[in-house]
C-alpha atoms as a PDB file:
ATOM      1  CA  UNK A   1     278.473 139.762  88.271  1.00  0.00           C
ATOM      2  CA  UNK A   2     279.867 140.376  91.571  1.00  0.00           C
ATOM      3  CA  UNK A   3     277.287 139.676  94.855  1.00  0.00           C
ATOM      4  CA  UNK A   4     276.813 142.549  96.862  1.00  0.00           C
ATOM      5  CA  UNK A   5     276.703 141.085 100.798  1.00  0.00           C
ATOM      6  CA  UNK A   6     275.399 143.077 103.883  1.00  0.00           C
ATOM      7  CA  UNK A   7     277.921 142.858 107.007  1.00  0.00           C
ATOM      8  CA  UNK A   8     275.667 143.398 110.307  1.00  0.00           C
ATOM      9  CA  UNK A   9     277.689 143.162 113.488  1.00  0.00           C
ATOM     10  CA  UNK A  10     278.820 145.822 116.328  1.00  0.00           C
ATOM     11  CA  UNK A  11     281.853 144.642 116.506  1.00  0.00           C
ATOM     12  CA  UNK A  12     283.943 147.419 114.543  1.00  0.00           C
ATOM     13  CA  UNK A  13     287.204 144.941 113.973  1.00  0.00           C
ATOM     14  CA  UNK A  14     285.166 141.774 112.635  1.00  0.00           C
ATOM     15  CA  UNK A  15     282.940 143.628 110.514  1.00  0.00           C
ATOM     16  CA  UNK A  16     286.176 145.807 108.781  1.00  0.00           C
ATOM     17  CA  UNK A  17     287.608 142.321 108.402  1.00  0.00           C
ATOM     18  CA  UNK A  18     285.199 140.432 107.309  1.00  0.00           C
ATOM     19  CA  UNK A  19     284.640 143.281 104.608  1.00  0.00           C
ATOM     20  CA  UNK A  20     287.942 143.504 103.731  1.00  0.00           C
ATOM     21  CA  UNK A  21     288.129 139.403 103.240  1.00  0.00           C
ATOM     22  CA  UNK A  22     284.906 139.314 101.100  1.00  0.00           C
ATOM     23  CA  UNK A  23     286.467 142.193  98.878  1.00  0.00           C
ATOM     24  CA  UNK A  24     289.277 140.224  98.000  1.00  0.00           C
ATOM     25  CA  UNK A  25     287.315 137.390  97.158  1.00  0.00           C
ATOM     26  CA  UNK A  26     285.301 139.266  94.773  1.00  0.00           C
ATOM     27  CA  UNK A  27     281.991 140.369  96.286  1.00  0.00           C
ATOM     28  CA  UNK A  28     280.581 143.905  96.930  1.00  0.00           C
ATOM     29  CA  UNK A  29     280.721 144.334 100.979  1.00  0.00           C
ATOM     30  CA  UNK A  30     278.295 147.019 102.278  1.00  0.00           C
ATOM     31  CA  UNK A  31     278.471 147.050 106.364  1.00  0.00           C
ATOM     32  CA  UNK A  32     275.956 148.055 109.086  1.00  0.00           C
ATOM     33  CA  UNK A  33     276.573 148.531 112.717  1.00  0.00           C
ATOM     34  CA  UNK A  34     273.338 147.565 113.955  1.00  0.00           C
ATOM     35  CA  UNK A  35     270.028 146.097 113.504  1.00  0.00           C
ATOM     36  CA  UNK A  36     268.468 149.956 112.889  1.00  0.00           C
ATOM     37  CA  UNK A  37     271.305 150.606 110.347  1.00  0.00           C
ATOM     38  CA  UNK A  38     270.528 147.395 108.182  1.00  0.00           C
ATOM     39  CA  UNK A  39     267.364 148.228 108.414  1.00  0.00           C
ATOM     40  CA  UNK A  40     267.831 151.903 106.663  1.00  0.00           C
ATOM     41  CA  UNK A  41     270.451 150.359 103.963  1.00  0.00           C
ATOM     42  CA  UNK A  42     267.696 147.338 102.826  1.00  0.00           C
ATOM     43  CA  UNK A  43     265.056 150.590 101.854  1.00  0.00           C
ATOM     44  CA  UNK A  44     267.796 152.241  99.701  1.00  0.00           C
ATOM     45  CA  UNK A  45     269.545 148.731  98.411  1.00  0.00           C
ATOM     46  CA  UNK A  46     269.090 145.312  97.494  1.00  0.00           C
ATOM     47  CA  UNK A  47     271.678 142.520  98.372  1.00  0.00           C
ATOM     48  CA  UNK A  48     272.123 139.196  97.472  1.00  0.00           C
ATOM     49  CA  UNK A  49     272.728 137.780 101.131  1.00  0.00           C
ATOM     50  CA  UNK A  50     273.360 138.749 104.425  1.00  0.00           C
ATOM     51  CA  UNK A  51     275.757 137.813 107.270  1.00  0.00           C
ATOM     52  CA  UNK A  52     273.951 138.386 110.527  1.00  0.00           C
ATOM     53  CA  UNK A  53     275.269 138.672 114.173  1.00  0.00           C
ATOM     54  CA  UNK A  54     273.245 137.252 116.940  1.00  0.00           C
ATOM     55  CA  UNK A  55     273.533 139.353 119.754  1.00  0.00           C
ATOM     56  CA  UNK A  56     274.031 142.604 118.910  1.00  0.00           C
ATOM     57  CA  UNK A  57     273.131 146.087 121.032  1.00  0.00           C
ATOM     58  CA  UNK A  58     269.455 147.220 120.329  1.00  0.00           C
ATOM     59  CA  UNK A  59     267.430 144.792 118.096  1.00  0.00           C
ATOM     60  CA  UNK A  60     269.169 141.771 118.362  1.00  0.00           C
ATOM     61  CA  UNK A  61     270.009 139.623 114.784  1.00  0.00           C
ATOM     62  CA  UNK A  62     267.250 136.823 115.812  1.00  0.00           C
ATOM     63  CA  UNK A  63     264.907 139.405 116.225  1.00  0.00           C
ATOM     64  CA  UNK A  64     265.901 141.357 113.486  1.00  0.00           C
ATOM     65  CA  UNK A  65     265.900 138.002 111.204  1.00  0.00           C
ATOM     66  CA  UNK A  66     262.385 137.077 112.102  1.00  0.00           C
ATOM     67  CA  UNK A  67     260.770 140.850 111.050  1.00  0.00           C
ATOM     68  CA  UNK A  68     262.841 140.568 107.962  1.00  0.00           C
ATOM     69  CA  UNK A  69     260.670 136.877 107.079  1.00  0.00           C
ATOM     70  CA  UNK A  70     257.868 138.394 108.330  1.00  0.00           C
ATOM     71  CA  UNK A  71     257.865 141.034 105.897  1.00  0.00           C
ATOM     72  CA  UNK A  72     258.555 138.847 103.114  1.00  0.00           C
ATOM     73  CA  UNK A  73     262.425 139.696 102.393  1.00  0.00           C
ATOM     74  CA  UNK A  74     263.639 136.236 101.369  1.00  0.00           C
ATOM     75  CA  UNK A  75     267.046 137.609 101.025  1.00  0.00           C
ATOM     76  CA  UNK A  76     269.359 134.447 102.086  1.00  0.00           C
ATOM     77  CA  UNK A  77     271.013 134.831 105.567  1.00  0.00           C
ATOM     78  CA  UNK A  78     274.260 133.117 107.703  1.00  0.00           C
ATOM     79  CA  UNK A  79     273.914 133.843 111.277  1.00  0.00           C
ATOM     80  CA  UNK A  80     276.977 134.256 113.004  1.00  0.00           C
ATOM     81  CA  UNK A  81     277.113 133.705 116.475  1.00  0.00           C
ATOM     82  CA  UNK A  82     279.110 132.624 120.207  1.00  0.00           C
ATOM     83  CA  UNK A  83     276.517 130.570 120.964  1.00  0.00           C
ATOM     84  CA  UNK A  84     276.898 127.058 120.106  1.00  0.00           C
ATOM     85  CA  UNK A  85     274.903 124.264 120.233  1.00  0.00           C
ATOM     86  CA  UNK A  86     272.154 122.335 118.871  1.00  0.00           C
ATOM     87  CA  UNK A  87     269.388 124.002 120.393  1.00  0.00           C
ATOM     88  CA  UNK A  88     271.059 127.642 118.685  1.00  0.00           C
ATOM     89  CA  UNK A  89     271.510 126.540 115.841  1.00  0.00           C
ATOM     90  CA  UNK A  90     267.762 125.132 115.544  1.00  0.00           C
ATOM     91  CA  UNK A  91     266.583 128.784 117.046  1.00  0.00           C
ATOM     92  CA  UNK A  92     268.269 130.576 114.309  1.00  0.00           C
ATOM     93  CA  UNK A  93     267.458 128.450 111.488  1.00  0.00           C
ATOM     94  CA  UNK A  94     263.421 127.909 112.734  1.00  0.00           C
ATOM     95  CA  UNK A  95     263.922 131.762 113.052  1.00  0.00           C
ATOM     96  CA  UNK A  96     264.542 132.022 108.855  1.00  0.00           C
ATOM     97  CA  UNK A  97     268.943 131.736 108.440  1.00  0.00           C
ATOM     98  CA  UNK A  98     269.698 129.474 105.845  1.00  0.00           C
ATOM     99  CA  UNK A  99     272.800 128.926 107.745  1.00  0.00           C
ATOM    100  CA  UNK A 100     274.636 129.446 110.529  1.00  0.00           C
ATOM    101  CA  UNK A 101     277.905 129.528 111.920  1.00  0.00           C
ATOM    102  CA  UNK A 102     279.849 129.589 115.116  1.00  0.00           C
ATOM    103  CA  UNK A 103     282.746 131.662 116.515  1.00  0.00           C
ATOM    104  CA  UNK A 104     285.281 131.786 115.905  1.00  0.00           C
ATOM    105  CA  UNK A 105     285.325 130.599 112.322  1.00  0.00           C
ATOM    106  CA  UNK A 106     287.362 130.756 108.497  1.00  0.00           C
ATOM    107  CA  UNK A 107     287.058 133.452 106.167  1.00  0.00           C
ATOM    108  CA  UNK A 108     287.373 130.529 103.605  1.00  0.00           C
ATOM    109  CA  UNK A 109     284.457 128.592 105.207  1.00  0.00           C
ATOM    110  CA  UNK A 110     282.068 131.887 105.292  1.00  0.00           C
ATOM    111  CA  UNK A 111     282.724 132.768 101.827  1.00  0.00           C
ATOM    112  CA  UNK A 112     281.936 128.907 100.688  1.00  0.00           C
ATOM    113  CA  UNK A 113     278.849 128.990 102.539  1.00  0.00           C
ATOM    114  CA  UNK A 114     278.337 132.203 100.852  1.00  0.00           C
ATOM    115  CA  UNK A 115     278.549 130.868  97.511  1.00  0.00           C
ATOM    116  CA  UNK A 116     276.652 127.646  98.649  1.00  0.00           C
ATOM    117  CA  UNK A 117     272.988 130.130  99.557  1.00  0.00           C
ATOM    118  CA  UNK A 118     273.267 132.598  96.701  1.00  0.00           C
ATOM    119  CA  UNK A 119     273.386 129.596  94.056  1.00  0.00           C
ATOM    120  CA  UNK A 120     277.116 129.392  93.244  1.00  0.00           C
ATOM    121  CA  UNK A 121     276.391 126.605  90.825  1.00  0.00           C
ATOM    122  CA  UNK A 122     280.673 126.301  91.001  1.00  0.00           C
ATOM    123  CA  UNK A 123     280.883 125.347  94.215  1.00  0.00           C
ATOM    124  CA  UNK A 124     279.877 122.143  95.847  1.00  0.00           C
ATOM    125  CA  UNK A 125     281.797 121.671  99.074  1.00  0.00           C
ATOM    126  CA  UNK A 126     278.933 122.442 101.391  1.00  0.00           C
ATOM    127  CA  UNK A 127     275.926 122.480  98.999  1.00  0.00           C
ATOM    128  CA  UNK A 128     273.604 119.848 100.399  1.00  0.00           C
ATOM    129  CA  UNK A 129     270.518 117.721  98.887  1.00  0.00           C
ATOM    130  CA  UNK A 130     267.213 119.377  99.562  1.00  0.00           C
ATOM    131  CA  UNK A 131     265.795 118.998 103.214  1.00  0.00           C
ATOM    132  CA  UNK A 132     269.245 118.365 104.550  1.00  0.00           C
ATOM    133  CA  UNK A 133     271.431 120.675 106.365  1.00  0.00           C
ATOM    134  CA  UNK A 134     275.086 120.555 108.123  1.00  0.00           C
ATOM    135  CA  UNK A 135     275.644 123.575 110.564  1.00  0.00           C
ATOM    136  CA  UNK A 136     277.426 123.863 114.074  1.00  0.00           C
ATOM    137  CA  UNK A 137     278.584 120.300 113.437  1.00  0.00           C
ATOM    138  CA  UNK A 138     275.273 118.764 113.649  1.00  0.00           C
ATOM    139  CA  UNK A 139     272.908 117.730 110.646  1.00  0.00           C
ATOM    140  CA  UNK A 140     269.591 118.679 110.508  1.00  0.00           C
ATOM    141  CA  UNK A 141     266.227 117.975 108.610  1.00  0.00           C
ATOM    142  CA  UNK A 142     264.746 120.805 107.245  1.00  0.00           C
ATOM    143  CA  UNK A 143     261.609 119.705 105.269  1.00  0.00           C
ATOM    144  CA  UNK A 144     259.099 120.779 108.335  1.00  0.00           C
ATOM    145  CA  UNK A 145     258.814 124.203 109.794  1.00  0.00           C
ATOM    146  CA  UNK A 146     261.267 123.805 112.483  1.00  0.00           C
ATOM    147  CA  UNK A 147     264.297 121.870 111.305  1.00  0.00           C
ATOM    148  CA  UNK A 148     265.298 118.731 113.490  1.00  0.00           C
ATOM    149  CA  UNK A 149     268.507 117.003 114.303  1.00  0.00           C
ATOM    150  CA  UNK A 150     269.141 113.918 112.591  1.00  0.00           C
ATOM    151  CA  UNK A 151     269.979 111.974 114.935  1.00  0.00           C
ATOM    152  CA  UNK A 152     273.582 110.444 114.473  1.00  0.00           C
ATOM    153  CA  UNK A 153     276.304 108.200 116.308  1.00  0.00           C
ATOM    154  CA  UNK A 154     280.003 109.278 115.567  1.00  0.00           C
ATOM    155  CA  UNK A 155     280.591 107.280 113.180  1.00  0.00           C
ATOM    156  CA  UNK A 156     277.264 107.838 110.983  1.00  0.00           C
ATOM    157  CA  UNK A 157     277.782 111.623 110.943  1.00  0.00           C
ATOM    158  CA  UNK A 158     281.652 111.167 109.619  1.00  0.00           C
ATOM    159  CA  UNK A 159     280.222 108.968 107.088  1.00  0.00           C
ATOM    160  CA  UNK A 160     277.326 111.752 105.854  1.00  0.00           C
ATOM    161  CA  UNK A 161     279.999 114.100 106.079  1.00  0.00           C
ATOM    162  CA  UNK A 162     282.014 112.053 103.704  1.00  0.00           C
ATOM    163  CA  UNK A 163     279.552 111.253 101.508  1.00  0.00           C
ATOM    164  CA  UNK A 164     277.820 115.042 100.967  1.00  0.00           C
ATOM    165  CA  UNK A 165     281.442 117.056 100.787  1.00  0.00           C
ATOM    166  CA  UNK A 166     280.623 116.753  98.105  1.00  0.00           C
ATOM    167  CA  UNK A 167     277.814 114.998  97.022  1.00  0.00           C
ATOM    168  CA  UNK A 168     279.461 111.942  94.639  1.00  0.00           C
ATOM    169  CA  UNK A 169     281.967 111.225  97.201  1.00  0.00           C
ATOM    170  CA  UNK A 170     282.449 107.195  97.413  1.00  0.00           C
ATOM    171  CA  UNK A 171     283.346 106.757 100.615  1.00  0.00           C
ATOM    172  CA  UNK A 172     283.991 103.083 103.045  1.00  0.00           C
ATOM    173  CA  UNK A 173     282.545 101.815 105.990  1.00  0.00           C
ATOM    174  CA  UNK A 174     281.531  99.042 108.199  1.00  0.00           C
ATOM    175  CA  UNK A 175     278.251  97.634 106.338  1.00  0.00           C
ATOM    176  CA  UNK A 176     276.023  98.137 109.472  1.00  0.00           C
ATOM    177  CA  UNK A 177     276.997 101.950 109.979  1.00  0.00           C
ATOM    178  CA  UNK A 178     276.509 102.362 106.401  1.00  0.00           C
ATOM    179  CA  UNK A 179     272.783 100.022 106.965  1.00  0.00           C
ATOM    180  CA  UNK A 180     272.007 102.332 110.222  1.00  0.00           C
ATOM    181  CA  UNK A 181     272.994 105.608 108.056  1.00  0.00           C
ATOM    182  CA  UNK A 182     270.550 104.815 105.255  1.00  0.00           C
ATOM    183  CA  UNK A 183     268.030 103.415 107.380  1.00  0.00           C
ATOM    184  CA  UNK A 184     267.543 106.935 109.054  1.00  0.00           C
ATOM    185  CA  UNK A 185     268.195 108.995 106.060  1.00  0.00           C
ATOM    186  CA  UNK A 186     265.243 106.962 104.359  1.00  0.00           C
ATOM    187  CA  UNK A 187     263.000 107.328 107.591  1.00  0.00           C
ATOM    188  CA  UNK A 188     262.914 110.875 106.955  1.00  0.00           C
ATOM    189  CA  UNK A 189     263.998 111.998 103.639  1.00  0.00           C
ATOM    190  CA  UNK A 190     262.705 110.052  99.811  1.00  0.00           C
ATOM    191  CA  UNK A 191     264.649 112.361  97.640  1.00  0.00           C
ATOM    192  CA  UNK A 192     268.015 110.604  98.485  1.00  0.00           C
ATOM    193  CA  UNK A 193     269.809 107.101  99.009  1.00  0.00           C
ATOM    194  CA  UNK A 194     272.327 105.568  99.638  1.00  0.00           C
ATOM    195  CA  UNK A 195     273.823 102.864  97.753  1.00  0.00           C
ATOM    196  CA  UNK A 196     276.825 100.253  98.056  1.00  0.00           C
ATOM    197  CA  UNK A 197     279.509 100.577  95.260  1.00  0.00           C
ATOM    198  CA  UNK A 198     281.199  97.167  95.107  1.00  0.00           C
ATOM    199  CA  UNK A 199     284.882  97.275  96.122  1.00  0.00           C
ATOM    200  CA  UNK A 200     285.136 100.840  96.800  1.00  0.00           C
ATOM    201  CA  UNK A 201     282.283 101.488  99.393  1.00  0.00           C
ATOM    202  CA  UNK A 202     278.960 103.736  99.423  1.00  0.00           C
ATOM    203  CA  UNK A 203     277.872 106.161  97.965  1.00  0.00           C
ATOM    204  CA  UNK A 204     274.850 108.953  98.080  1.00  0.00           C
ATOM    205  CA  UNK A 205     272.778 109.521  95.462  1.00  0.00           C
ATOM    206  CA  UNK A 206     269.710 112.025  94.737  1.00  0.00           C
ATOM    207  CA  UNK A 207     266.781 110.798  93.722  1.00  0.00           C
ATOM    208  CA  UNK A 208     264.202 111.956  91.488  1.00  0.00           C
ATOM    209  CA  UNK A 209     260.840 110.536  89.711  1.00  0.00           C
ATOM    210  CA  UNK A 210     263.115 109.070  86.821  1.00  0.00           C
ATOM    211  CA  UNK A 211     265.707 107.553  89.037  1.00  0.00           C
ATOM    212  CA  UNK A 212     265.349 103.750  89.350  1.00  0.00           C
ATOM    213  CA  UNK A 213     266.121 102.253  92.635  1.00  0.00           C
ATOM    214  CA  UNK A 214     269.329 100.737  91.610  1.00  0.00           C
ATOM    215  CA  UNK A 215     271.674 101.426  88.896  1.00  0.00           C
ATOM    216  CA  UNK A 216     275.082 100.181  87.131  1.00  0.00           C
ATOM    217  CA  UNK A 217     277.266 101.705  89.596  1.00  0.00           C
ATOM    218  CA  UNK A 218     275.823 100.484  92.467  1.00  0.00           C
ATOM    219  CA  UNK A 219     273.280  98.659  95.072  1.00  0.00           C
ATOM    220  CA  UNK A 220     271.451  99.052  97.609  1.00  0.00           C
ATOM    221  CA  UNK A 221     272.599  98.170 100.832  1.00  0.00           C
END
């Protein structure tokens, strides 16, 4: 069944493109000009996500976000927004997003993270292990009630990236960024590993109460 999204930006050009692109791909695009317009089309409709813009004339889409979670909508959200950084990104995901992405930005990459927070069980370039998050190049912990930057040299955050797009990615590595990766994912996170596949390099695994600490394909580091 196709996914109806809600567009909300005031900017007339991105939101008629960005409709126009999600059409093609398949989904149902229903747009809103404003904060007060979404507003009126969630009484009348229900939609499987929403792509928000930040700052926006009237209520602006933090705002906006936050009354929506405080009413209870749990409808799944992507911010959009010019304003980069860490410290934005952590305001609009503490605020309820479930992503969030910077301008200017792929059609292709919106629509994947699309798929990836409505449950597009057929897609796993960007789906990530539970607590874990990759947004405005920066990955972040989400398992408390604000999320938190994991903190990561260079070289640590190309290997996540290597190793969770997608998840069962073997990737290599020198053995102490691979030993400084794991030893901070495991700080803060028990439901995943990492573990050295001989030959080929490491690899990241997801753990659960029946998974045994090592296994055939691989070791810990």
């Amino acid at each position: 069944m196709n996914k109806t999204i809600l567009i909300i930006d005031d900017d007339d050009m991105l939101r008629t493109t960005l409709a126009r692109g999600l059409r093609n791909d398949g989904f149902y695009a229903v747009t809103a000009e404003s904060a007060e317009h979404a507003s009126e089309i969630l009484s009348r409709i229900s939609v499987d996500a929403i792509v928000l813009d930040r700052m926006m004339g009237g209520m602006d889409g933090l705002a906006f976000l936050k009354q929506l979670r405080t009413k209870g909508v749990s409808t799944p959200v992507i911010m959009l927004t010019a304003m980069t950084g860490p410290e934005n990104a952590i305001d609009g995901l503490a605020g309820g997003a479930n992503d969030y992405l910077a301008k200017p930005f792929q059609l292709r990459e919106l629509i994947l993270r699309l798929n990836n927070i409505i449950g597009n069980k057929n897609n796993t370039e960007f789906k990530m292990p539970n607590g874990l998050m990759f947004t405005d190049d920066e990955f972040f912990i989400t398992t408390g009630k604000t999320p938190k930057i994991l903190g990561l040299s260079g070289e640590e955050k190309k290997l996540l990236q290597r190793l969770t797009m997608p998840i069962g990615n073997i990737a290599p590595a020198s053995p102490m960024v691979a030993k400084r990766l794991r030893s901070k994912i495991n700080s803060v996170l028990s439901n995943i590993d990492i573990i050295t596949v001989r030959g080929r390099g490491y690899k990241l695994i997801q753990i659960d109460s029946a998974t045994p600490s090592t296994n055939t394909n691989g070791d810990k580091e």
